[in-house]
N, C-alpha and C. Protein backbone atom coordinates (compact mmCIF):
# COMPACT_ATOMS: atom_id res chain seq x y z
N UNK A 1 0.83 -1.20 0.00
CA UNK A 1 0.00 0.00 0.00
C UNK A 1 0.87 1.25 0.00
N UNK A 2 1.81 1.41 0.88
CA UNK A 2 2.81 2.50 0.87
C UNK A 2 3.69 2.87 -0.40
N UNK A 3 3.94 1.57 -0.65
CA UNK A 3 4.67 1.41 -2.31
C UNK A 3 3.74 1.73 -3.56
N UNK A 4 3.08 1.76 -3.47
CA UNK A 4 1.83 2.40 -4.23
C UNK A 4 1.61 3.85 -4.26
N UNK A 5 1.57 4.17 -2.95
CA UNK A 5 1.51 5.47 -2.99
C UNK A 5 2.58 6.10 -3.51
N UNK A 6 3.78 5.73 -2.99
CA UNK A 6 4.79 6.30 -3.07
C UNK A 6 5.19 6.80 -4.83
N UNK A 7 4.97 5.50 -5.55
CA UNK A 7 5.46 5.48 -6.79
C UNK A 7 3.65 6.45 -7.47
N UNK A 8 2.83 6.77 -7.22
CA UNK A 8 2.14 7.12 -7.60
C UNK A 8 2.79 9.11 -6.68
N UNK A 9 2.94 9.34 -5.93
CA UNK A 9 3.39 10.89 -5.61
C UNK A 9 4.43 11.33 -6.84
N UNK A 10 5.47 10.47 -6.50
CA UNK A 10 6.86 10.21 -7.71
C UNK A 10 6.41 10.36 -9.11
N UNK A 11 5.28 9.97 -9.45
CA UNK A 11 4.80 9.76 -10.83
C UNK A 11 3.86 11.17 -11.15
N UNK A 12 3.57 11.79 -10.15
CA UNK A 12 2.23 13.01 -10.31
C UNK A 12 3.69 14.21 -10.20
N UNK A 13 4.29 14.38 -9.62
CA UNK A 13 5.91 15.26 -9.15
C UNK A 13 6.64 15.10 -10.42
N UNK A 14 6.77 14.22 -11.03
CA UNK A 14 7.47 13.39 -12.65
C UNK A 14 6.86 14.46 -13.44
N UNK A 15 5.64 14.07 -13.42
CA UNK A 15 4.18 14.74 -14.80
C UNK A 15 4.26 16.37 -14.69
N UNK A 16 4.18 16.61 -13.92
CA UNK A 16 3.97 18.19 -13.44
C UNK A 16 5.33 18.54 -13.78
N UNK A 17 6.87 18.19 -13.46
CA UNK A 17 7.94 18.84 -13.93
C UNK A 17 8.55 18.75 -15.09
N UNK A 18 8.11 17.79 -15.99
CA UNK A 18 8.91 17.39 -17.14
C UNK A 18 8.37 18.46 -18.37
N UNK A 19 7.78 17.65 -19.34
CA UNK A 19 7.75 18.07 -20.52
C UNK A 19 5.90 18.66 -20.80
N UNK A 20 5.08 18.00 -19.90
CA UNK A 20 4.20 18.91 -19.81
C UNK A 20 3.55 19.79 -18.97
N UNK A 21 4.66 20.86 -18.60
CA UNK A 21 5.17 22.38 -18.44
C UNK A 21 3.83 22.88 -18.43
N UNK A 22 3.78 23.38 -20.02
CA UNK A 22 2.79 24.26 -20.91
C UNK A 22 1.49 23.13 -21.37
N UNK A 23 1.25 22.15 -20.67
CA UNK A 23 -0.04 21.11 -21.38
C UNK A 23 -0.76 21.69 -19.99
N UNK A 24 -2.49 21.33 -20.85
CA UNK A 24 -3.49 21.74 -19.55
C UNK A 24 -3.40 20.36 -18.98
N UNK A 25 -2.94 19.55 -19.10
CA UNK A 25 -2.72 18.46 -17.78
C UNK A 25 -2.36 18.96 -16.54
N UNK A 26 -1.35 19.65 -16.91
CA UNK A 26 -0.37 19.88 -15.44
C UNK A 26 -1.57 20.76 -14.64
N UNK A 27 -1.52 20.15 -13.30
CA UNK A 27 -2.70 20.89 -12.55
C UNK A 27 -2.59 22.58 -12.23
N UNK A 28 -0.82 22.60 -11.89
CA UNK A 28 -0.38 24.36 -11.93
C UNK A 28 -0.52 25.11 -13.23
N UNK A 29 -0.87 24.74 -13.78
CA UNK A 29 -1.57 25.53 -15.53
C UNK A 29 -2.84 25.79 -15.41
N UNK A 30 -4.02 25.00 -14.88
CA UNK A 30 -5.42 25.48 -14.64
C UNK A 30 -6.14 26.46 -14.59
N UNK A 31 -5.23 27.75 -14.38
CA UNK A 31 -5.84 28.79 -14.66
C UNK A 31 -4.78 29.58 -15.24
N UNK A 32 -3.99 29.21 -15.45
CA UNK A 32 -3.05 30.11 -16.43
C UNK A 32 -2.26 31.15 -15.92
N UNK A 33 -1.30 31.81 -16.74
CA UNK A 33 -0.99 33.21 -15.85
C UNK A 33 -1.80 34.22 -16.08
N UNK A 34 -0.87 34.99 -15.19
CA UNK A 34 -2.08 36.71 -14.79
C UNK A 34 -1.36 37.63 -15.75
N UNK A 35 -2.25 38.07 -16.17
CA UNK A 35 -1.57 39.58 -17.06
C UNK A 35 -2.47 40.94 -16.67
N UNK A 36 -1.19 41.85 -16.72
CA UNK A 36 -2.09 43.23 -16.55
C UNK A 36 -3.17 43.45 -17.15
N UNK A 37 -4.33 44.27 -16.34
CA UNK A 37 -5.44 44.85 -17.18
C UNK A 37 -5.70 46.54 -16.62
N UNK A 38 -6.07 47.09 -17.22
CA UNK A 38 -6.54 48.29 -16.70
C UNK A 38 -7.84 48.49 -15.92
N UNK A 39 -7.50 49.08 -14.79
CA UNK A 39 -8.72 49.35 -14.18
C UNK A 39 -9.49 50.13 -14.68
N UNK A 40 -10.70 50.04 -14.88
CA UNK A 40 -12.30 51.35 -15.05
C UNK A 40 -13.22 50.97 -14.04
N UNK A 41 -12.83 53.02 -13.71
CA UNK A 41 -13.98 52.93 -12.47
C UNK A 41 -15.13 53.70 -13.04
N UNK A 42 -16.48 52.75 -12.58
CA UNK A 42 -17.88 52.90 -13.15
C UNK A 42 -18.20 54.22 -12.22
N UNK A 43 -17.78 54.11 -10.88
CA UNK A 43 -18.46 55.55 -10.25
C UNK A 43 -17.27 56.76 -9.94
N UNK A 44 -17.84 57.43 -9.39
CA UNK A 44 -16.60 58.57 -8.88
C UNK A 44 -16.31 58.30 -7.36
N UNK A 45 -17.16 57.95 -6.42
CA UNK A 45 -17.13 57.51 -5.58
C UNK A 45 -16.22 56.32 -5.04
N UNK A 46 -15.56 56.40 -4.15
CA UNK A 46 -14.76 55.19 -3.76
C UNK A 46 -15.49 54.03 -3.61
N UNK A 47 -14.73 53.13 -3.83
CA UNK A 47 -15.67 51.72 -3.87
C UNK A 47 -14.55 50.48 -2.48
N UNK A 48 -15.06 50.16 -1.76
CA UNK A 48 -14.80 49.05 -0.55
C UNK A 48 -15.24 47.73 -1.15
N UNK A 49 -14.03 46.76 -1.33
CA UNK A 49 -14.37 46.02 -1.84
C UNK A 49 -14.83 44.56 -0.73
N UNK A 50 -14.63 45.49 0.23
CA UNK A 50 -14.94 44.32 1.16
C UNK A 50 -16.34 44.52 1.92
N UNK A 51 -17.25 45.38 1.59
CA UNK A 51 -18.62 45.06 1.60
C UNK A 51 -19.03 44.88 0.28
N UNK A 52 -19.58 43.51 0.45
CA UNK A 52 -20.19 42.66 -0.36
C UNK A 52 -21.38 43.33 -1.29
N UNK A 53 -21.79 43.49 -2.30
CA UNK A 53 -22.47 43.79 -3.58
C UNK A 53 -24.10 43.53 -3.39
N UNK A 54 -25.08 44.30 -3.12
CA UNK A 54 -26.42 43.78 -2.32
C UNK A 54 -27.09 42.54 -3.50
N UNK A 55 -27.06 43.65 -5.18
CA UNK A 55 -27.77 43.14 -5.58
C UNK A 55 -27.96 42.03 -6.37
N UNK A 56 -26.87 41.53 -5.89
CA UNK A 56 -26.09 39.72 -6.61
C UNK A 56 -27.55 39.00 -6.40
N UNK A 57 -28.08 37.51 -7.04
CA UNK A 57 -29.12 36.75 -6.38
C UNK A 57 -28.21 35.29 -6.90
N UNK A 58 -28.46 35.06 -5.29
CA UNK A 58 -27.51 33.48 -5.15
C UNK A 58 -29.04 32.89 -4.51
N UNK A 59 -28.95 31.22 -4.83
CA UNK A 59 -29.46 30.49 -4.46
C UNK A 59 -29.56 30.55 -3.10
N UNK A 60 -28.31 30.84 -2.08
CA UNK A 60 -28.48 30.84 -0.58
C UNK A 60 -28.58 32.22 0.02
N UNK A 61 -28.98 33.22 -0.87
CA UNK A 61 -29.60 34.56 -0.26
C UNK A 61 -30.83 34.41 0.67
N UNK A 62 -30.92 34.74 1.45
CA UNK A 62 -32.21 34.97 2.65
C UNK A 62 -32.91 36.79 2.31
N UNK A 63 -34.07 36.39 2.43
CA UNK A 63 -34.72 37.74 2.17
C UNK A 63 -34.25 38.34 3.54
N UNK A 64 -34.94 40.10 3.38
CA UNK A 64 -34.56 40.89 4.44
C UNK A 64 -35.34 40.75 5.27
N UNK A 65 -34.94 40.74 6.40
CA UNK A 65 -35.59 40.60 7.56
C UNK A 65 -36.46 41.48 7.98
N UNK A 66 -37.95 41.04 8.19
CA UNK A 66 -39.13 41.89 8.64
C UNK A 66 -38.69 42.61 9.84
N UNK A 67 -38.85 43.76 10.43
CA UNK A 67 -38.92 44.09 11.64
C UNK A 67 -40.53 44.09 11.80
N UNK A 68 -40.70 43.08 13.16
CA UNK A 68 -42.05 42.45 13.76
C UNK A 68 -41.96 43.54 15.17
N UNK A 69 -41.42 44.49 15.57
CA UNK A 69 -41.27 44.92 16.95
C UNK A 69 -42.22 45.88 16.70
N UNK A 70 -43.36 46.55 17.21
CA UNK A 70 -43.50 47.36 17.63
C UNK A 70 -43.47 47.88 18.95
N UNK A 71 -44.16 49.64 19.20
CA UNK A 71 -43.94 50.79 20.80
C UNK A 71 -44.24 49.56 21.62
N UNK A 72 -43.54 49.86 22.53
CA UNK A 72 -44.46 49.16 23.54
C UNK A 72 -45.24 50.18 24.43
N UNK A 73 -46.57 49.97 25.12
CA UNK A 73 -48.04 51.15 25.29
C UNK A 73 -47.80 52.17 26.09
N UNK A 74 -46.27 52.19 27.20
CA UNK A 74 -46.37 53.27 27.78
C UNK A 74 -45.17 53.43 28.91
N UNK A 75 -44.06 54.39 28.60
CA UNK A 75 -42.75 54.28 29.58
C UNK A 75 -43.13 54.72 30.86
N UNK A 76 -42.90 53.85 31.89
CA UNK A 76 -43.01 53.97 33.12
C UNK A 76 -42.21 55.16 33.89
N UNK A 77 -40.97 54.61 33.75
CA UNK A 77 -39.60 55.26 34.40
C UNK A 77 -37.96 55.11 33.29
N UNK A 78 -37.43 56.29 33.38
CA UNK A 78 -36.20 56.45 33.01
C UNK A 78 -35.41 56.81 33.74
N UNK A 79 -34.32 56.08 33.93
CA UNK A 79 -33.34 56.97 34.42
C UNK A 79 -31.64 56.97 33.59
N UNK A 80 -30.67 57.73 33.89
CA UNK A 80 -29.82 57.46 33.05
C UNK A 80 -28.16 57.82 34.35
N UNK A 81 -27.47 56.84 33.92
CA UNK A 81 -26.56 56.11 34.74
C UNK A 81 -25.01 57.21 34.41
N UNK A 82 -24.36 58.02 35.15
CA UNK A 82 -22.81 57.94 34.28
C UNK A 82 -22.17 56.50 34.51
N UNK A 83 -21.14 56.41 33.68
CA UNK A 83 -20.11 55.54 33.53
C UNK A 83 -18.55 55.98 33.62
N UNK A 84 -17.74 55.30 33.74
CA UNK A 84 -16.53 56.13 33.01
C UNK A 84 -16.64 56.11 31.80
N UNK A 85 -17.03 55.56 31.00
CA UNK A 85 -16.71 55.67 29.39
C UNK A 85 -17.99 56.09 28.89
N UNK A 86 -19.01 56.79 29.71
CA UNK A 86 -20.27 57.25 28.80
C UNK A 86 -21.34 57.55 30.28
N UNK A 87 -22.30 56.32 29.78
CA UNK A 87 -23.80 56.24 30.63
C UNK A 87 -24.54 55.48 29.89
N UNK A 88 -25.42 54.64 30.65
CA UNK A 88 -26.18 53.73 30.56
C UNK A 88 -27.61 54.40 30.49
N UNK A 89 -28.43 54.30 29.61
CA UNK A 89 -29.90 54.69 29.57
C UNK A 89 -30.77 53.50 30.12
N UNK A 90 -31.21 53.88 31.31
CA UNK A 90 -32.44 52.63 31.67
C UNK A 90 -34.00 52.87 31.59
N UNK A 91 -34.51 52.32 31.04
CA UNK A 91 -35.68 52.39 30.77
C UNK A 91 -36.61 50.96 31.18
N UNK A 92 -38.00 51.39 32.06
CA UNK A 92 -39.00 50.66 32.32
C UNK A 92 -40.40 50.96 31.60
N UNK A 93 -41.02 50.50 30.99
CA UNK A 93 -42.34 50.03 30.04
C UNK A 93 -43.18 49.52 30.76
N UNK A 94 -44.42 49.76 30.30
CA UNK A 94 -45.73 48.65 30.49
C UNK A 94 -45.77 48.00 28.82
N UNK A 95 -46.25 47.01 28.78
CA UNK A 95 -46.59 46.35 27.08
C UNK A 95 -48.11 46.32 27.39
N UNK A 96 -48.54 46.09 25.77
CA UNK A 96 -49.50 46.21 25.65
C UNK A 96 -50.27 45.01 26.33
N UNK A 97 -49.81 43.56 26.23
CA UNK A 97 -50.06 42.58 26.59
C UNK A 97 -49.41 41.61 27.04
N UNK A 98 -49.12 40.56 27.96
CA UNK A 98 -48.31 39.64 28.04
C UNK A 98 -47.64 38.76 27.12
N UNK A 99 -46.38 38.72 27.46
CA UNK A 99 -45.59 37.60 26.63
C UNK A 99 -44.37 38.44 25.63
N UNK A 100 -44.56 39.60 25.87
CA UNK A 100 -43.51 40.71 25.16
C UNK A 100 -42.46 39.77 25.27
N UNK A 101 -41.17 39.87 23.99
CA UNK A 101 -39.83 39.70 24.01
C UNK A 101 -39.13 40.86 22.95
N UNK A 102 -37.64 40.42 23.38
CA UNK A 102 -37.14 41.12 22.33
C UNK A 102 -36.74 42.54 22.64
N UNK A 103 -37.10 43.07 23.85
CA UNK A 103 -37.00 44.23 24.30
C UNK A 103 -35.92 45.32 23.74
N UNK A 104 -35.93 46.23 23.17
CA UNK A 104 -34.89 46.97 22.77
C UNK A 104 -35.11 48.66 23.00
N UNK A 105 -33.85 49.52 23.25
CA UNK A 105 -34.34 50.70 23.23
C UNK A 105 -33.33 51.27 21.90
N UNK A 106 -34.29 51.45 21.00
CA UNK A 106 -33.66 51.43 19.39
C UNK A 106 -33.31 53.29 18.95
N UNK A 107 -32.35 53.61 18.52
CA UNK A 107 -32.12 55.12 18.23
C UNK A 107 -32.94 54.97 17.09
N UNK A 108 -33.83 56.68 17.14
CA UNK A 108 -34.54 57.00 16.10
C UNK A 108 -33.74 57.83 15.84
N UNK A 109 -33.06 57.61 14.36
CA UNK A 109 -32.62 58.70 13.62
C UNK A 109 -33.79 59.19 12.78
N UNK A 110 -34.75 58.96 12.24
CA UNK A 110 -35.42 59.05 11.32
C UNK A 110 -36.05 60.88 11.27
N UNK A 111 -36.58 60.64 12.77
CA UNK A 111 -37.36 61.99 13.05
C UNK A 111 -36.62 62.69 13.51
N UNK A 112 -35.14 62.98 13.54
CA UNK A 112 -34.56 64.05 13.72
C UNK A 112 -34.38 64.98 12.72
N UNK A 113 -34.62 66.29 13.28
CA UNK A 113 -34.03 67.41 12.29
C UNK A 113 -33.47 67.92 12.33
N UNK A 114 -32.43 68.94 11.09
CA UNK A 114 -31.22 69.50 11.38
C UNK A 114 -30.84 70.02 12.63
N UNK A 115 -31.81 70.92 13.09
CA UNK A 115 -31.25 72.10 14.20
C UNK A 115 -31.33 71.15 15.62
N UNK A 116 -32.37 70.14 15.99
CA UNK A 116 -32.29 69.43 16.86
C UNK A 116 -31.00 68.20 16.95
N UNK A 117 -30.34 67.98 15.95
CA UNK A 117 -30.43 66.54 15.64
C UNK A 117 -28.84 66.25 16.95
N UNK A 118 -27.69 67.57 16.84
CA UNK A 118 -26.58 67.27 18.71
C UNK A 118 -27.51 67.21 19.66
N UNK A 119 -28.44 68.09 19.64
CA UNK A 119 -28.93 68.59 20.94
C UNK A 119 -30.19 67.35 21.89
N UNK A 120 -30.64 66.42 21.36
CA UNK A 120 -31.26 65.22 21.57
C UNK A 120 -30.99 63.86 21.17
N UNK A 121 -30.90 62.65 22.03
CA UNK A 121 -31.14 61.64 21.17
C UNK A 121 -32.77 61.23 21.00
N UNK A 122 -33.21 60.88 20.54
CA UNK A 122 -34.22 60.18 20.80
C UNK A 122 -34.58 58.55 20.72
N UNK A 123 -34.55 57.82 21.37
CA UNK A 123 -35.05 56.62 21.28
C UNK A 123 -36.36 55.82 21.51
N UNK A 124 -36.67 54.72 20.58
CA UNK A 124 -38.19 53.79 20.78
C UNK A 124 -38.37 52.96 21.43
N UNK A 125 -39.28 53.13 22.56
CA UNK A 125 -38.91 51.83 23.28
C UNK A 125 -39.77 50.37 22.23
N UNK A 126 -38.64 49.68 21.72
CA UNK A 126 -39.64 48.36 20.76
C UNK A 126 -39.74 47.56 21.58
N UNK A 127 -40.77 46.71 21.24
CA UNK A 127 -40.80 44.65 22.11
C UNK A 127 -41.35 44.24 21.04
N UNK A 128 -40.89 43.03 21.15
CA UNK A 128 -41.76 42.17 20.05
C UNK A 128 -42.97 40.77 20.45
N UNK A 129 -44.24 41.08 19.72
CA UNK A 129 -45.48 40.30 20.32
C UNK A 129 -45.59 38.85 19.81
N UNK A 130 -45.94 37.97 20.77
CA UNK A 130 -46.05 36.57 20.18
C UNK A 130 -47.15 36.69 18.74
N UNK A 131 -47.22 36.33 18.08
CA UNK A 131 -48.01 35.55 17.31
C UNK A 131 -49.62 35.31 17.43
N UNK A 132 -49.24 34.16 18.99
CA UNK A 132 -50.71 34.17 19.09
C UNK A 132 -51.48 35.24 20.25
N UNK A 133 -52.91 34.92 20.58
CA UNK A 133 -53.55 36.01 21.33
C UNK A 133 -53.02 35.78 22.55
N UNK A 134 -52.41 36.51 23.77
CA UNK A 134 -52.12 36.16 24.82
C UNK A 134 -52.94 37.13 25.83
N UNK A 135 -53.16 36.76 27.33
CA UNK A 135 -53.83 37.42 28.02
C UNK A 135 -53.40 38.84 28.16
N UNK A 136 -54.32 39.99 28.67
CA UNK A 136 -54.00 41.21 28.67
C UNK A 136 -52.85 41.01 30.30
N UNK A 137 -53.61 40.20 31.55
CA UNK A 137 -52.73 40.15 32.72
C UNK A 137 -52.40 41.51 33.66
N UNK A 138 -52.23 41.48 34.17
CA UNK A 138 -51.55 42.70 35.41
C UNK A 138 -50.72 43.50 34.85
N UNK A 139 -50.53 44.59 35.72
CA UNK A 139 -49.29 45.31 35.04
C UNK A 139 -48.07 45.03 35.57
N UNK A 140 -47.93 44.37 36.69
CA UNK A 140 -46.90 43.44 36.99
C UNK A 140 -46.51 42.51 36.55
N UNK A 141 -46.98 41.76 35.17
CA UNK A 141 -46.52 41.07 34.57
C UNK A 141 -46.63 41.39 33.11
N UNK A 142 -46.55 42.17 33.04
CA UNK A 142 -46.57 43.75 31.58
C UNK A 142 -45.07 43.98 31.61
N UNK A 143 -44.45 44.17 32.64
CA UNK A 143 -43.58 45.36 33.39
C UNK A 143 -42.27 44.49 31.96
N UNK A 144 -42.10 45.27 31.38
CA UNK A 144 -40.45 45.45 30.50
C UNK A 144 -39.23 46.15 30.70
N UNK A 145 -38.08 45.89 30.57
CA UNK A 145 -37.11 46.69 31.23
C UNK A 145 -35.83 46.52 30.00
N UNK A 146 -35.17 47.29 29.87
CA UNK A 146 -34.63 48.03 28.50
C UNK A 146 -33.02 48.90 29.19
N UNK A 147 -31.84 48.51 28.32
CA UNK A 147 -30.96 49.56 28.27
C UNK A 147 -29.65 49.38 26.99
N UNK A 148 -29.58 50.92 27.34
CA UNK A 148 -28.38 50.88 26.10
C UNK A 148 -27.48 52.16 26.96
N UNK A 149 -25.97 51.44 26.14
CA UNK A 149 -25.25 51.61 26.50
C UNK A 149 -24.69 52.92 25.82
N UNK A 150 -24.31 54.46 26.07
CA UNK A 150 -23.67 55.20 25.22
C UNK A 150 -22.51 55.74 25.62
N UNK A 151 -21.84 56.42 24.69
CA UNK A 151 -20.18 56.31 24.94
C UNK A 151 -20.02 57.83 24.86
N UNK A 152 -18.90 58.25 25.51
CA UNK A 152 -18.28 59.66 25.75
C UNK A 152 -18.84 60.08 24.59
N UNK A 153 -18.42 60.24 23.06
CA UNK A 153 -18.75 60.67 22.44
C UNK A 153 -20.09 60.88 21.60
N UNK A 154 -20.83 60.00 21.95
CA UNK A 154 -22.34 59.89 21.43
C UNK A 154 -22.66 60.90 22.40
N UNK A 155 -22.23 61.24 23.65
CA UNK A 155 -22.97 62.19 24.60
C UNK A 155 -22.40 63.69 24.74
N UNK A 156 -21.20 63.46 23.30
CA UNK A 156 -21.09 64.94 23.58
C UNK A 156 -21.36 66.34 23.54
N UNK A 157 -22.59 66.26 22.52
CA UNK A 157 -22.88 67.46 22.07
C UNK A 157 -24.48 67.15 22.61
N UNK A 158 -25.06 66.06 23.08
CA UNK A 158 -26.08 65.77 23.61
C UNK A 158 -26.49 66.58 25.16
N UNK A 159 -27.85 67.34 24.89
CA UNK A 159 -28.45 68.18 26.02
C UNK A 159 -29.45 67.16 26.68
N UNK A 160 -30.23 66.58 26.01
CA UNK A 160 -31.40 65.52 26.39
C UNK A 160 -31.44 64.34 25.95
N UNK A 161 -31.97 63.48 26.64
CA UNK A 161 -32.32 62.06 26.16
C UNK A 161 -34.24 61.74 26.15
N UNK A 162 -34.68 61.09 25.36
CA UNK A 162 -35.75 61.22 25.21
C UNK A 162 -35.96 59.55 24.42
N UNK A 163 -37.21 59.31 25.53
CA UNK A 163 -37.63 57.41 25.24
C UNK A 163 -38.86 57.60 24.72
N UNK A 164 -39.51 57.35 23.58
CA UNK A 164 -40.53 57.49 22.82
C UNK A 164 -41.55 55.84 23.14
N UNK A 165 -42.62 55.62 23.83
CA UNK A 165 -43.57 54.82 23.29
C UNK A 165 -44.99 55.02 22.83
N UNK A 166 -46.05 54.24 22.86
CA UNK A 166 -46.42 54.44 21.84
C UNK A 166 -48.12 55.59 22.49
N UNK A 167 -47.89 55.52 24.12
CA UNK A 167 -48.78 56.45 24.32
C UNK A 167 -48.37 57.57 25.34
N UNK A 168 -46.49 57.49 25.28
CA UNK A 168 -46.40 58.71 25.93
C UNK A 168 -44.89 58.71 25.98
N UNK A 169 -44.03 59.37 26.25
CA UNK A 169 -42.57 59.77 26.67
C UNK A 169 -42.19 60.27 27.31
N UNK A 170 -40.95 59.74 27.59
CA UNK A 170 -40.22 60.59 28.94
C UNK A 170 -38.45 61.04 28.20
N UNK A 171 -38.41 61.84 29.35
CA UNK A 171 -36.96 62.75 28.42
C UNK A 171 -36.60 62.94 30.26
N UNK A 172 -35.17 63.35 29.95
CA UNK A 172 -34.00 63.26 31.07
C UNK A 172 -33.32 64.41 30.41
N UNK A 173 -33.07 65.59 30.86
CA UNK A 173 -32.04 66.95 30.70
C UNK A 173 -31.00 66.64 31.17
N UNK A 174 -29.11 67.27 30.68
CA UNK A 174 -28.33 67.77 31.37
C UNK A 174 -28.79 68.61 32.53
């Protein structure tokens, strides 16, 4: 078995160095050599070639992902934490109904406008709802709890913080 192999490595090392060099046998020929080409650039804009191209369609593409979260019905309490490297935004919710997951307190860039847009952050408080109908329940078992983390510089030109749900808000001043 070893002698087999052996004279078969010897024999593929043989093929590849001798006389067919330049034959598409030899497996190091398979793609041939490289020759210069000139680059053309389609935009003016710089191009990163290391984010990937959206609008390719491969067999193992996954569509885009729904966002299923909506407000949740009403912020309880905020408060907001220093850190050394920033402050922590904490936020408490009621949901609309039991079984909330997913809890997030998501930056709204959307509704900012120029003259506001250092001077506030604003964030949504989202959760996301089961599927099926679940009981309405207590508000003690409503109760959601939410934070994000922000850094020296996200807070520097920032005067207020402000938690948006879906039947009322709360905001925190310097």
């Amino acid at each position: 078995m070893q002698r087999s192999l052996a004279l078969l490595l010897v024999g593929a090392v043989a093929l590849t160095g001798c006389g067919f060099r330049d034959s598409r046998v030899n497996p190091l020929n398979w793609f041939g050599g490289s020759n210069e080409v000139e680059v053309v650039e389609t935009s003016g804009e710089p191009v990163n070639p290391l984010i990937p191209v959206q609008n390719r369609v491969s067999v193992f593409a996954r569509p885009d992902a729904v966002d299923e979260t909506v407000l949740v019905q009403s912020v309880t309490d905020m408060r907001v934490e220093r850190t050394p490297t920033g402050a922590i935004v904490y936020a408490t919710g009621i949901a609309a109904r039991q079984g909330a997951y997913g809890v997030e307190l998501r930056l709204d860039e959307a509704d900012r406008d120029a003259r506001t847009r250092d001077a506030t952050l604003d964030f949504t408080f989202r959760a996301i709802y089961p599927e099926t109908r679940t009981a309405l329940g207590s508000e003690r078992t409503r109760t959601l709890r939410a934070a994000v983390s922000l850094s020296q510089q996200q807070l520097a030109s920032v005067r207020s913080i402000r938690i948006v749900a879906a039947q009322n808000a709360r905001e925190s001043r310097r």
